[in-house]
PDB file of N, CA and C in Angstrom:
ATOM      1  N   UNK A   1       0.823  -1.193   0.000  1.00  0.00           N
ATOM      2  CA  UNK A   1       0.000   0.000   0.000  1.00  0.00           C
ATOM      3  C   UNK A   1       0.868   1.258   0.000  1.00  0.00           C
ATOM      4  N   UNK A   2       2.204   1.244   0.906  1.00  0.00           N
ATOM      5  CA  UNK A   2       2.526   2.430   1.118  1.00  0.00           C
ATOM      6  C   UNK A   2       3.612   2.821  -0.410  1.00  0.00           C
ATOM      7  N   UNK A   3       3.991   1.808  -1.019  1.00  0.00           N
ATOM      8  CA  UNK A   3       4.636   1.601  -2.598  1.00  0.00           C
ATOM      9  C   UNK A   3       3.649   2.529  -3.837  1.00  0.00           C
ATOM     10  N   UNK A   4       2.316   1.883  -3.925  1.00  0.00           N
ATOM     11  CA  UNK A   4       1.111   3.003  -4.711  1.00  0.00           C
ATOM     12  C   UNK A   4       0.861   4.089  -4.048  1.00  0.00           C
ATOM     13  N   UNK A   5       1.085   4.141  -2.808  1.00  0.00           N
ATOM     14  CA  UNK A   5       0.901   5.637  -2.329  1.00  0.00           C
ATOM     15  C   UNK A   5       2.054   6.708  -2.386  1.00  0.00           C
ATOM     16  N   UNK A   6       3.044   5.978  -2.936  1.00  0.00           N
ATOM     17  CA  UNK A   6       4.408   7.032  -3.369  1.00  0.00           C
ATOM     18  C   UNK A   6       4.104   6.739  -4.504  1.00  0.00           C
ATOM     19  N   UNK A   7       3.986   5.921  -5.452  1.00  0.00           N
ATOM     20  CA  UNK A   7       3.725   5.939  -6.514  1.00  0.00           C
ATOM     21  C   UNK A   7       2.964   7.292  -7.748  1.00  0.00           C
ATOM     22  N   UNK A   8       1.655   6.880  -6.503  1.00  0.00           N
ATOM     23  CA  UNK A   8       0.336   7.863  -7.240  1.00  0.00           C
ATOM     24  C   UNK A   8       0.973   9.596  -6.652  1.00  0.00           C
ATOM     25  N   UNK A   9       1.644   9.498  -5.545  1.00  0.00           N
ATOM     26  CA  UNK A   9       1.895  10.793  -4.923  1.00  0.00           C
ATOM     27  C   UNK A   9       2.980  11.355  -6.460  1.00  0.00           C
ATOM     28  N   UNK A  10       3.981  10.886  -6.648  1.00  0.00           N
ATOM     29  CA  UNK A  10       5.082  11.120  -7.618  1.00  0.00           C
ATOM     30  C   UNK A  10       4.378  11.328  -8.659  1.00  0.00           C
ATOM     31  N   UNK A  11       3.181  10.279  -9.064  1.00  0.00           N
ATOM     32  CA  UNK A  11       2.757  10.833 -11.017  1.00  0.00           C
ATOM     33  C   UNK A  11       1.808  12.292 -10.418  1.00  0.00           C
ATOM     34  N   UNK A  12       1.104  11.949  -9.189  1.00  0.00           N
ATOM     35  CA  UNK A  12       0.263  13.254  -9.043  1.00  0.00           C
ATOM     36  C   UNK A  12       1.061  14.668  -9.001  1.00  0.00           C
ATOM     37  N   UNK A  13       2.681  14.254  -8.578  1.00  0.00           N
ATOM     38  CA  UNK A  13       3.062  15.612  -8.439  1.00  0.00           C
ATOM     39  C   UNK A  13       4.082  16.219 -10.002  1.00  0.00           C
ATOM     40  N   UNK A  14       3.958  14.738 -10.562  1.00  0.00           N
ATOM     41  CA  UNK A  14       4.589  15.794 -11.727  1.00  0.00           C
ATOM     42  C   UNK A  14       3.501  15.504 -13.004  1.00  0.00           C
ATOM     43  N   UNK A  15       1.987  15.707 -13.052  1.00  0.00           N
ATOM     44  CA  UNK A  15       0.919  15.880 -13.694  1.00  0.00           C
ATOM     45  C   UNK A  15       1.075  17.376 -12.918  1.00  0.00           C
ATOM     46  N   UNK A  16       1.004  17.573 -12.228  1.00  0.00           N
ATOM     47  CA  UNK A  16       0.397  19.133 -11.844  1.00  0.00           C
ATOM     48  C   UNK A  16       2.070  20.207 -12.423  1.00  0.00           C
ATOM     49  N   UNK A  17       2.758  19.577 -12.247  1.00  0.00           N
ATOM     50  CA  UNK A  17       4.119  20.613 -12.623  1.00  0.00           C
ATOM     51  C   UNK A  17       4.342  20.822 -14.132  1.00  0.00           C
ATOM     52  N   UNK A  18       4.071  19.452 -14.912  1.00  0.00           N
ATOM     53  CA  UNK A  18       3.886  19.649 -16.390  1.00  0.00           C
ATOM     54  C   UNK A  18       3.220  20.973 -17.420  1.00  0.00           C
ATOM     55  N   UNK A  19       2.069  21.352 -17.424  1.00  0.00           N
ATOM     56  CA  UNK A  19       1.457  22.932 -17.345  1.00  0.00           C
ATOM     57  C   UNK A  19       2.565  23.885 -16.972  1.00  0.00           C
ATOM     58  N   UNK A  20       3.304  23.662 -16.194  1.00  0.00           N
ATOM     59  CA  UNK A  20       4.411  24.830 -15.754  1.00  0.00           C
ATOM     60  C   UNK A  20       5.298  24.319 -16.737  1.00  0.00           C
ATOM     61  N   UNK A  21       5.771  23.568 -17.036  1.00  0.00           N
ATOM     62  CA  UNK A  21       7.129  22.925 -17.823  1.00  0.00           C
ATOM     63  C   UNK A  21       6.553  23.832 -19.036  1.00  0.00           C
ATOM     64  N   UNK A  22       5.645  23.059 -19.200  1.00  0.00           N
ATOM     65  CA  UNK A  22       4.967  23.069 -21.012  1.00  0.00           C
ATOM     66  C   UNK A  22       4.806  25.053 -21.125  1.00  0.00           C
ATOM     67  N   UNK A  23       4.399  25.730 -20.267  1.00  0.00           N
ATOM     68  CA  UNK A  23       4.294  27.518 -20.146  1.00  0.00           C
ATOM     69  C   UNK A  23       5.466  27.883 -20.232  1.00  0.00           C
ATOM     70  N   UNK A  24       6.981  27.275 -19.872  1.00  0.00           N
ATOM     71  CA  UNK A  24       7.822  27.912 -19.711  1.00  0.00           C
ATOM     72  C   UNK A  24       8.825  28.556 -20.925  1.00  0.00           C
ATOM     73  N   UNK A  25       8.056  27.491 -22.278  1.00  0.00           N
ATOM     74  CA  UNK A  25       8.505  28.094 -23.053  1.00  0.00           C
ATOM     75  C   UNK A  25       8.388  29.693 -23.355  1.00  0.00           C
ATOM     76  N   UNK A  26       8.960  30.807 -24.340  1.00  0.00           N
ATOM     77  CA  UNK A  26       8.779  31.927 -23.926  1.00  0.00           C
ATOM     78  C   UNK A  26       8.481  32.555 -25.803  1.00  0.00           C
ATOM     79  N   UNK A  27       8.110  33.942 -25.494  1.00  0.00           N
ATOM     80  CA  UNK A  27       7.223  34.454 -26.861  1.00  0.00           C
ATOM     81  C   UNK A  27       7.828  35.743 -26.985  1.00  0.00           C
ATOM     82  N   UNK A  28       7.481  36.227 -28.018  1.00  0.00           N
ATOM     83  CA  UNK A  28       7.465  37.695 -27.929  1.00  0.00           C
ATOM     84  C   UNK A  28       6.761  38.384 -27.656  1.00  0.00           C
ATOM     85  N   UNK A  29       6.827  39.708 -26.370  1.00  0.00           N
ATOM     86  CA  UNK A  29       5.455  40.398 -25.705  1.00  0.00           C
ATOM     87  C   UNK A  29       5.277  41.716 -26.112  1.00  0.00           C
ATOM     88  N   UNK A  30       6.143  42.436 -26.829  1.00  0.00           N
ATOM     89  CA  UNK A  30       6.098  43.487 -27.605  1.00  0.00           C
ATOM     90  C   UNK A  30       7.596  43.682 -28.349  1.00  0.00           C
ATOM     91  N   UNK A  31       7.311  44.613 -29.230  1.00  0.00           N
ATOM     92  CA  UNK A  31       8.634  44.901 -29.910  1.00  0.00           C
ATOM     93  C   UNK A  31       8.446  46.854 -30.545  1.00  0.00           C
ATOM     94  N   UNK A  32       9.645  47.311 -30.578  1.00  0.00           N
ATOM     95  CA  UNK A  32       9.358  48.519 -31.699  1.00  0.00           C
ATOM     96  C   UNK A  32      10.272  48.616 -32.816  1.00  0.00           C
ATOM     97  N   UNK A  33       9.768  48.351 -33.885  1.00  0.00           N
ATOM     98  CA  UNK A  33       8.424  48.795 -34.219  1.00  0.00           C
ATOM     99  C   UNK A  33       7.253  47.514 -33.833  1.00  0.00           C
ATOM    100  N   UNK A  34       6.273  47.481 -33.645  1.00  0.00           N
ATOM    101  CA  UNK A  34       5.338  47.074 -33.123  1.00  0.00           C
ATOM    102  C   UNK A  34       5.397  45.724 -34.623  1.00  0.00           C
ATOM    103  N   UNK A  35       5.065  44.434 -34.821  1.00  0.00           N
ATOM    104  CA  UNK A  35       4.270  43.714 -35.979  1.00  0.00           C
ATOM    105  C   UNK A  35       3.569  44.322 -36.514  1.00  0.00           C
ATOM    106  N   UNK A  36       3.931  44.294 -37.637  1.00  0.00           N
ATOM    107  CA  UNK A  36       2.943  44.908 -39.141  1.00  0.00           C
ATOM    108  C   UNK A  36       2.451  46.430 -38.752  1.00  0.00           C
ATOM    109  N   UNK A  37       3.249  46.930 -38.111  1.00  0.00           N
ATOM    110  CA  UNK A  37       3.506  48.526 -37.826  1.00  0.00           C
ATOM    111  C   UNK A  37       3.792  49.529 -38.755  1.00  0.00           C
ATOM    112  N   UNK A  38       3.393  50.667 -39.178  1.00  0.00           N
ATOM    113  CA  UNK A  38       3.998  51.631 -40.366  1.00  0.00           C
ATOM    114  C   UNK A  38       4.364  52.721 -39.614  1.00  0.00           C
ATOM    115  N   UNK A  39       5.831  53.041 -39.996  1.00  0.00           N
ATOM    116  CA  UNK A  39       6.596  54.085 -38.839  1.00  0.00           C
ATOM    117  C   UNK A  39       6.357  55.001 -39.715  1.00  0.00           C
ATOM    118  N   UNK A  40       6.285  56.031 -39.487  1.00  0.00           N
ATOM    119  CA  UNK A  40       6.614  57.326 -40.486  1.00  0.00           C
ATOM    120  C   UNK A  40       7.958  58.414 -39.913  1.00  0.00           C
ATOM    121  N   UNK A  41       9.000  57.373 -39.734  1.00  0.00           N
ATOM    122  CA  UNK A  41      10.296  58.132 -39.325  1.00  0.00           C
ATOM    123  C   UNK A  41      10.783  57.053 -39.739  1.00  0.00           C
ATOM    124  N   UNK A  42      12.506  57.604 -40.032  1.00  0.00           N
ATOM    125  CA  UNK A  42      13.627  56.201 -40.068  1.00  0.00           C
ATOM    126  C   UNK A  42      13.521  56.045 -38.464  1.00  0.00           C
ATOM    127  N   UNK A  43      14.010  54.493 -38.759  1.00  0.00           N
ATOM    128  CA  UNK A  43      14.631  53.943 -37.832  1.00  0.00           C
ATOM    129  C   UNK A  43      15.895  53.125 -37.610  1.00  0.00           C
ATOM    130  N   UNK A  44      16.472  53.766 -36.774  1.00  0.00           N
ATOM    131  CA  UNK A  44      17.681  52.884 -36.301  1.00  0.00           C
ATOM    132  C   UNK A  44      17.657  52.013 -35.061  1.00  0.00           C
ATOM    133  N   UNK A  45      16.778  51.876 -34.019  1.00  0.00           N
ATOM    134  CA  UNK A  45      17.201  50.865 -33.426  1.00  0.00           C
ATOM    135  C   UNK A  45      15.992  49.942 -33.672  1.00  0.00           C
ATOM    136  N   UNK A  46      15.925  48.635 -33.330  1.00  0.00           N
ATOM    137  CA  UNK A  46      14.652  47.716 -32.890  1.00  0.00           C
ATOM    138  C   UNK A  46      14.828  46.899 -31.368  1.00  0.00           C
ATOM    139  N   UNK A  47      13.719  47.000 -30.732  1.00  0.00           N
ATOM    140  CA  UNK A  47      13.836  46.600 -29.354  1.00  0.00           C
ATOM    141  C   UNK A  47      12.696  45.476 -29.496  1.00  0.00           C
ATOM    142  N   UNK A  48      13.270  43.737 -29.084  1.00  0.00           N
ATOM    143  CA  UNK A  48      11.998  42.916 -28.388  1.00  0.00           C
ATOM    144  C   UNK A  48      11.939  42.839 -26.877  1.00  0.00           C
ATOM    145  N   UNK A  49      10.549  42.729 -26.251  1.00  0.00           N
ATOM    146  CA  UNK A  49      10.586  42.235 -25.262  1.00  0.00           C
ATOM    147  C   UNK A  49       9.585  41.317 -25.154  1.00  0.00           C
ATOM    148  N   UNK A  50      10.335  40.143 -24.436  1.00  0.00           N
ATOM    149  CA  UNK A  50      10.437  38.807 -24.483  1.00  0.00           C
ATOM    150  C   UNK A  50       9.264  38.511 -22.977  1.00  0.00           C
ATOM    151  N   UNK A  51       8.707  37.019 -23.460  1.00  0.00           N
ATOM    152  CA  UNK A  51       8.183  37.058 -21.779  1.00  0.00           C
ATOM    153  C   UNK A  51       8.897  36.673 -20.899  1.00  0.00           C
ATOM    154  N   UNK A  52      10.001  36.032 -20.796  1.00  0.00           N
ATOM    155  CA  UNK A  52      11.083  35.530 -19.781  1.00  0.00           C
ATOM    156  C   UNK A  52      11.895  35.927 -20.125  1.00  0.00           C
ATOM    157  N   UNK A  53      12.758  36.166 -19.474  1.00  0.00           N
ATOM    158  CA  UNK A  53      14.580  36.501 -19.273  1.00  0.00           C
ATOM    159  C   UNK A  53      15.384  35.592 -20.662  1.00  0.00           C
ATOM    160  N   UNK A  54      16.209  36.020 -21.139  1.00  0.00           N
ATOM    161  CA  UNK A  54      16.984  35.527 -22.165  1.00  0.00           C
ATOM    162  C   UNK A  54      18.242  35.232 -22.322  1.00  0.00           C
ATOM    163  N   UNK A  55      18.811  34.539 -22.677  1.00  0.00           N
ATOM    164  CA  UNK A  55      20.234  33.800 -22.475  1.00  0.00           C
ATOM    165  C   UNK A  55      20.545  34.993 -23.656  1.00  0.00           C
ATOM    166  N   UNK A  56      22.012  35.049 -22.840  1.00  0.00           N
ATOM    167  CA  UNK A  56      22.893  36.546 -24.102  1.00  0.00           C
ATOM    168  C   UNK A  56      23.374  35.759 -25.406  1.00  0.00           C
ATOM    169  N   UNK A  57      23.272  34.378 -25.602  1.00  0.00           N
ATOM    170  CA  UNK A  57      23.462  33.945 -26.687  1.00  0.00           C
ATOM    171  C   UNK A  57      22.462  34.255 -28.113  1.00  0.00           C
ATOM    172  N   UNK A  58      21.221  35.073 -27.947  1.00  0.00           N
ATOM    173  CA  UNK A  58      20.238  34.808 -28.634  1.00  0.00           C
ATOM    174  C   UNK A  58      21.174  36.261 -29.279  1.00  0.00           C
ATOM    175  N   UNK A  59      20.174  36.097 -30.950  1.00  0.00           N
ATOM    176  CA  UNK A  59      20.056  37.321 -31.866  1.00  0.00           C
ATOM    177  C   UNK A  59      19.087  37.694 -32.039  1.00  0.00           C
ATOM    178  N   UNK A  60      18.998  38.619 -33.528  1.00  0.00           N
ATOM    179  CA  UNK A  60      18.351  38.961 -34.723  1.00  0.00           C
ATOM    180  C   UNK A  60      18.796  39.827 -35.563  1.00  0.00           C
ATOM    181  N   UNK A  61      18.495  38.897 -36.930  1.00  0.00           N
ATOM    182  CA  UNK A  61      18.819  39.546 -38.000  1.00  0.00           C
ATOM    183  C   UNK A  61      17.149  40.964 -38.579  1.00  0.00           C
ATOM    184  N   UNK A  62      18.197  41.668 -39.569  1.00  0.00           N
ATOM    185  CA  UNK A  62      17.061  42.556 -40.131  1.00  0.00           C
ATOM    186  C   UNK A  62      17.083  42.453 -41.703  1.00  0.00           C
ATOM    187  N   UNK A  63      16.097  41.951 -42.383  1.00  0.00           N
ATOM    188  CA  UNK A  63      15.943  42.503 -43.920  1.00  0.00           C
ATOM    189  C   UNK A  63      15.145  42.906 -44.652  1.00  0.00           C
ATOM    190  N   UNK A  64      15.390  43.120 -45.734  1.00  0.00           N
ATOM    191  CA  UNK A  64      14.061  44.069 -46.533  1.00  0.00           C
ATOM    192  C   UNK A  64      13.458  42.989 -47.451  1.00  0.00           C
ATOM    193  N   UNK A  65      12.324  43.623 -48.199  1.00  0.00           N
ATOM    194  CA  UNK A  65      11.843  42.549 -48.916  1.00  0.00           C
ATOM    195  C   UNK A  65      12.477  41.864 -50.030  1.00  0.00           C
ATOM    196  N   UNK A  66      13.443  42.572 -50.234  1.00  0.00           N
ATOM    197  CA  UNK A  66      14.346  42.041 -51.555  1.00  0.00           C
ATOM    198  C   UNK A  66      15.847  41.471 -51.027  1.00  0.00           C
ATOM    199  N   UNK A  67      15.654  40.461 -49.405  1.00  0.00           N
ATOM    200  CA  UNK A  67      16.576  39.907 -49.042  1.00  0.00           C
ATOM    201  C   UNK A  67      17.869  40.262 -48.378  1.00  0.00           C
ATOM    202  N   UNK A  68      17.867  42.074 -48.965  1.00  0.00           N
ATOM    203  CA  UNK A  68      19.082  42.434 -48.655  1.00  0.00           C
ATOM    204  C   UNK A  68      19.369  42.737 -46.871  1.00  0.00           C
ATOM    205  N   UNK A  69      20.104  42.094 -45.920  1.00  0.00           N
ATOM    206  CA  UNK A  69      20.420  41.738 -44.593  1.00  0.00           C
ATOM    207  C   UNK A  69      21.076  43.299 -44.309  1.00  0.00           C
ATOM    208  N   UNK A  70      20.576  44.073 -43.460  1.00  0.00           N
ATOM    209  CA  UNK A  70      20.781  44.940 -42.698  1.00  0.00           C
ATOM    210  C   UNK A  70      21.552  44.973 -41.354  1.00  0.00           C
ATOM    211  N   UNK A  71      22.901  45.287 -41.416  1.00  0.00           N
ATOM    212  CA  UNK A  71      23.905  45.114 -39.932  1.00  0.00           C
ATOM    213  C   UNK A  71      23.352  45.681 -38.421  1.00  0.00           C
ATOM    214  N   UNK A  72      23.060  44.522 -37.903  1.00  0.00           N
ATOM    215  CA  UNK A  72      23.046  44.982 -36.144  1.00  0.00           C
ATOM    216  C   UNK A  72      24.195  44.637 -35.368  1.00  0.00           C
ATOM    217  N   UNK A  73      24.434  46.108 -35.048  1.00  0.00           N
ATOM    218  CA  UNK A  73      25.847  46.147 -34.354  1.00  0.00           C
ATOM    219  C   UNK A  73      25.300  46.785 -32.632  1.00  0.00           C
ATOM    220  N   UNK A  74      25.613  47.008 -32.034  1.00  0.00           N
ATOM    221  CA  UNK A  74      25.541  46.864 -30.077  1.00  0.00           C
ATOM    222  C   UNK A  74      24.218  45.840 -29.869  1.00  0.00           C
ATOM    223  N   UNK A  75      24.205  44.773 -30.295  1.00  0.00           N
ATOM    224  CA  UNK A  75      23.263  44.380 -29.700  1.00  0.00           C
ATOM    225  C   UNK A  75      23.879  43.859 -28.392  1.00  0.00           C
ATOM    226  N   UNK A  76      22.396  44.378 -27.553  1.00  0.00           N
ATOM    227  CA  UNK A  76      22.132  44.134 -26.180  1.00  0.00           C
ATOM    228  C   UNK A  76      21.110  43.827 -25.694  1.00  0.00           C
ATOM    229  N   UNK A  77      21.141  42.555 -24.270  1.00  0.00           N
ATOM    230  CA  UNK A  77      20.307  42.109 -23.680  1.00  0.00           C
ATOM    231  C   UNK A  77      20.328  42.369 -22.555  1.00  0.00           C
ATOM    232  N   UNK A  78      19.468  42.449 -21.915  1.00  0.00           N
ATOM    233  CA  UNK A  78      18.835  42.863 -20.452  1.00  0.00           C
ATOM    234  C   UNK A  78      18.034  42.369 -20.042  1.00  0.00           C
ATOM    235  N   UNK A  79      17.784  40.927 -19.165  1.00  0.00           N
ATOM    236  CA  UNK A  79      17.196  40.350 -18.645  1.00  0.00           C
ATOM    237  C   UNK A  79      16.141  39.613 -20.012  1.00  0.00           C
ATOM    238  N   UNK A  80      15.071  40.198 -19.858  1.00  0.00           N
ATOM    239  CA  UNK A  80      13.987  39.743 -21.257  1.00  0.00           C
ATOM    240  C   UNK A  80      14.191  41.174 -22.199  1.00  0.00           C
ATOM    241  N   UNK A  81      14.640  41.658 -22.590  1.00  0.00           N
ATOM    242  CA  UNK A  81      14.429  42.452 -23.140  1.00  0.00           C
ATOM    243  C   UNK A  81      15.778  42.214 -24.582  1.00  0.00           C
ATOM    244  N   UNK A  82      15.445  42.709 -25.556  1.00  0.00           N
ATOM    245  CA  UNK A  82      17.034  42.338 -26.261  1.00  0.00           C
ATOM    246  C   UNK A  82      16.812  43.741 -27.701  1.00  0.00           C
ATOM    247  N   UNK A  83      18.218  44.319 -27.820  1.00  0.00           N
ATOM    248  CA  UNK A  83      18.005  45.649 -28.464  1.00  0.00           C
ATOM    249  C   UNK A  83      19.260  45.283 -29.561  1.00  0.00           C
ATOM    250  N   UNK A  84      19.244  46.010 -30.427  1.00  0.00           N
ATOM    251  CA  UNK A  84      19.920  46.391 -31.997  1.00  0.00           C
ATOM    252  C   UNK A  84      19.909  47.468 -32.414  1.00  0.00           C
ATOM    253  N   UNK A  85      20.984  48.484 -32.616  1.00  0.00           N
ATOM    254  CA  UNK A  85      21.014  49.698 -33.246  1.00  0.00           C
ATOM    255  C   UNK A  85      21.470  48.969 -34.631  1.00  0.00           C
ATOM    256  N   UNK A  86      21.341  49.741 -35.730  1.00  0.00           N
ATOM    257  CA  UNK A  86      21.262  49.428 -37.402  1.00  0.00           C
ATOM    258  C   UNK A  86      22.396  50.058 -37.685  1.00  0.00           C
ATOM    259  N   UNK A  87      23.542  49.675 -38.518  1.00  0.00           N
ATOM    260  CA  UNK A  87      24.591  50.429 -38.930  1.00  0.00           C
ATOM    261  C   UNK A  87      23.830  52.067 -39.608  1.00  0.00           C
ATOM    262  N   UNK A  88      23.251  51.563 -40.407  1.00  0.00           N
ATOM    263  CA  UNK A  88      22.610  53.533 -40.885  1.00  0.00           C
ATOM    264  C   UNK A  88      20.766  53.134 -40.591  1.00  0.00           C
ATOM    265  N   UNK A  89      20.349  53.820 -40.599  1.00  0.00           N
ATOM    266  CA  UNK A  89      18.986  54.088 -40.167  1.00  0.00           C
ATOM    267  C   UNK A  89      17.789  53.694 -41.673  1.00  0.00           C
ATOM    268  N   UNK A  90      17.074  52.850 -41.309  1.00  0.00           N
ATOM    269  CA  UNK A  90      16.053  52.055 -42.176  1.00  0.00           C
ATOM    270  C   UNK A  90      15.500  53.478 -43.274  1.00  0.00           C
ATOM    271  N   UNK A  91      15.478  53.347 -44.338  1.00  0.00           N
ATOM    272  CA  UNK A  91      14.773  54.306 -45.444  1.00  0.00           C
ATOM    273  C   UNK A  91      13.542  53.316 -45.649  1.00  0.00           C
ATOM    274  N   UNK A  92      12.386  54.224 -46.625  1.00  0.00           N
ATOM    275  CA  UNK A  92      11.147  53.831 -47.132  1.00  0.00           C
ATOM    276  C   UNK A  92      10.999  52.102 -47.877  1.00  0.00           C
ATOM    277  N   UNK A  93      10.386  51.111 -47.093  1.00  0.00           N
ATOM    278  CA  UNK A  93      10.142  49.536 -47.689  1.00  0.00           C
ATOM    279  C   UNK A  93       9.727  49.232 -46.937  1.00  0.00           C
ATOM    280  N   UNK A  94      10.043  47.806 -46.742  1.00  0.00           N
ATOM    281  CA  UNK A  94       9.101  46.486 -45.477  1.00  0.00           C
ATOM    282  C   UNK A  94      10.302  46.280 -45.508  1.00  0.00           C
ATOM    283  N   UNK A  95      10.382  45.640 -44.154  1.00  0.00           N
ATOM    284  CA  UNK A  95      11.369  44.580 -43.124  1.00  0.00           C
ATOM    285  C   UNK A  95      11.208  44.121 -42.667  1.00  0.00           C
ATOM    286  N   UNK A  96      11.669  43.287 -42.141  1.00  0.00           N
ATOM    287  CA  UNK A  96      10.993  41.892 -41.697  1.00  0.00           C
ATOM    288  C   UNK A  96      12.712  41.851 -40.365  1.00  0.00           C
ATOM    289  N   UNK A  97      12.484  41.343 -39.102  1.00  0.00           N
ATOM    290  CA  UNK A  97      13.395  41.354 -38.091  1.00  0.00           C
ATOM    291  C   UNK A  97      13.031  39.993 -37.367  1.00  0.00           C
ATOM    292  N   UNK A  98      14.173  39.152 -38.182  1.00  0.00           N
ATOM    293  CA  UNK A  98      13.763  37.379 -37.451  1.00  0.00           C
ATOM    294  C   UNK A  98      14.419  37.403 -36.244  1.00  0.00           C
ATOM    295  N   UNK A  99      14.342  37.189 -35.026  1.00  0.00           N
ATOM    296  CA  UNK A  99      14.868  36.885 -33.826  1.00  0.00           C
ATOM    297  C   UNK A  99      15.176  35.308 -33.625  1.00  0.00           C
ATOM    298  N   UNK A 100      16.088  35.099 -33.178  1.00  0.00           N
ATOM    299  CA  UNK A 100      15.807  33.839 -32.368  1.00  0.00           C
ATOM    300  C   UNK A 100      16.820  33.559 -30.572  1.00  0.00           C
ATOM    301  N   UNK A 101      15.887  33.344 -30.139  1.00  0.00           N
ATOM    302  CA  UNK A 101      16.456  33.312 -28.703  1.00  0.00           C
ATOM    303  C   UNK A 101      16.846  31.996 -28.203  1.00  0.00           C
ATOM    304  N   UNK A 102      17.039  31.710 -27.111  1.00  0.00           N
ATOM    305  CA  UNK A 102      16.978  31.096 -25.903  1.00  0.00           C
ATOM    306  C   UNK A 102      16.372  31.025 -24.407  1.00  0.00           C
ATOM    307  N   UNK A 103      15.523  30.982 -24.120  1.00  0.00           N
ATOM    308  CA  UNK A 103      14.653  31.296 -22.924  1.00  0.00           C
ATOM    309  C   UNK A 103      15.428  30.441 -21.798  1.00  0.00           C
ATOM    310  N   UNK A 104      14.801  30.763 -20.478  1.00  0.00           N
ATOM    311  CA  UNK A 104      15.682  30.289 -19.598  1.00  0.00           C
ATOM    312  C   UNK A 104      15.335  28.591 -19.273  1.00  0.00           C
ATOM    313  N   UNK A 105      14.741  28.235 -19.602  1.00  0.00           N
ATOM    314  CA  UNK A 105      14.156  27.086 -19.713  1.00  0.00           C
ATOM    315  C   UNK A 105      15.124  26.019 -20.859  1.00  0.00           C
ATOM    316  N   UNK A 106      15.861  26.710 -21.352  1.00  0.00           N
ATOM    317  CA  UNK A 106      17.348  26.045 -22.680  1.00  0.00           C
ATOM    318  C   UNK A 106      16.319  26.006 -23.786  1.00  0.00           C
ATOM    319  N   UNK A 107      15.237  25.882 -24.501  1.00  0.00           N
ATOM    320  CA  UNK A 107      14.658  25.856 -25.241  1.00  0.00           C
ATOM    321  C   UNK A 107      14.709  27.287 -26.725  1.00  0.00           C
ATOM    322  N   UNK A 108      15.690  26.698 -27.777  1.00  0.00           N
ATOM    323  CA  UNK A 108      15.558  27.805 -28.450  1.00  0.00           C
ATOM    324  C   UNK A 108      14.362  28.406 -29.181  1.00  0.00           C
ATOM    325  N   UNK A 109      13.839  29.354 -29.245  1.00  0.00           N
ATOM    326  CA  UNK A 109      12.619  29.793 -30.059  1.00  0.00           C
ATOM    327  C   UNK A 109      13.283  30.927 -30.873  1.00  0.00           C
ATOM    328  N   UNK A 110      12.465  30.877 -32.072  1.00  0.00           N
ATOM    329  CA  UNK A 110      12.959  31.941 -33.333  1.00  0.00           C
ATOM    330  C   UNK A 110      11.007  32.571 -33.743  1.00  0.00           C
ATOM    331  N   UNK A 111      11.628  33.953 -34.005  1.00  0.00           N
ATOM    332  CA  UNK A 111       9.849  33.943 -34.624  1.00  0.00           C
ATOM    333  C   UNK A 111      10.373  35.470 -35.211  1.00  0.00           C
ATOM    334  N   UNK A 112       9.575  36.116 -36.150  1.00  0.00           N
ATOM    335  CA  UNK A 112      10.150  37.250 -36.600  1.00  0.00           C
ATOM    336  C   UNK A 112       8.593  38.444 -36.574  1.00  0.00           C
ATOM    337  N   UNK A 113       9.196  39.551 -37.142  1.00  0.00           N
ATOM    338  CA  UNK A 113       7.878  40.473 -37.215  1.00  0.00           C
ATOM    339  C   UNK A 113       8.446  41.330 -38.418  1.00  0.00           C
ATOM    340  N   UNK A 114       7.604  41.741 -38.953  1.00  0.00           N
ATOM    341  CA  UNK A 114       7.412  42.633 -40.469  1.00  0.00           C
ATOM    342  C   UNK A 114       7.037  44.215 -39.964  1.00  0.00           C
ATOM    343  N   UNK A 115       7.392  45.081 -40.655  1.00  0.00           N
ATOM    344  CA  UNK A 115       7.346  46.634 -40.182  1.00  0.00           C
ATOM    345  C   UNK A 115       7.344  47.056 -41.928  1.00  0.00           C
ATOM    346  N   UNK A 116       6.776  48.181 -41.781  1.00  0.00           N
ATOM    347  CA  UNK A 116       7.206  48.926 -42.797  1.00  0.00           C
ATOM    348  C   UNK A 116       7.310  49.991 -42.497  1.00  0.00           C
ATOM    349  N   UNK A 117       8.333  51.398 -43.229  1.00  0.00           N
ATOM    350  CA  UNK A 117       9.270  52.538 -42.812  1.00  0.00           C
ATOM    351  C   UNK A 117       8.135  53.268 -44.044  1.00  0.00           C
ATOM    352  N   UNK A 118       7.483  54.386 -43.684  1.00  0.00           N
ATOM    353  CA  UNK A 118       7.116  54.974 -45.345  1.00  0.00           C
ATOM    354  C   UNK A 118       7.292  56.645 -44.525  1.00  0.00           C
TER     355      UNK A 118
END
């Protein structure tokens, strides 16, 4: 008896922790420029913020619709938050800014967002 009662205690306690495992993956909770945003200024930096804290290993790249890759140079992270100034400042098109991180959980996630500069 007391064997199924550690038993059922152990699956009961990691059925209830699973939901936490499975949440811990992490997303993007805002960014600027905002997804499918139209700035009406250049821009030089882009900022995500993340829902959890981020390993300093993560990036993101920036490009336009015709592929051509735009240089991010100081990128910096701060807890969840992760920033990119642009070698020269975005002119009139769409861009698209793929991220991909690491959450604290070791799980890498990548996801991107589209802007356009007019």
């Amino acid at each position: 008896m007391k064997k199924w009662t550690g038993t059922f205690l152990a699956l009961l306690l990691m059925a209830m922790l699973m939901p936490v495992a499975a949440s811990a993956h992490t997303g993007l909770k805002s960014s600027i420029p905002a997804n499918n945003e139209t700035v009406n200024e250049r821009i030089n930096e882009i900022v995500f913020d993340f829902e959890t804290v981020i390993e300093p290993v993560s990036k993101f790249t920036v490009t336009d619709d015709k592929g051509v890759e735009y240089p991010v140079s100081d990128l910096r992270i701060n807890q969840s938050q992760m920033s990119g100034t642009l070698a020269e400042p975005l002119v009139n098109g769409t861009y698209t800014a793929t991220w991909k991180i690491i959450g604290l959980d070791g799980h890498a996630v990548e996801g991107s967002i589209s802007f356009r500069v007019d």
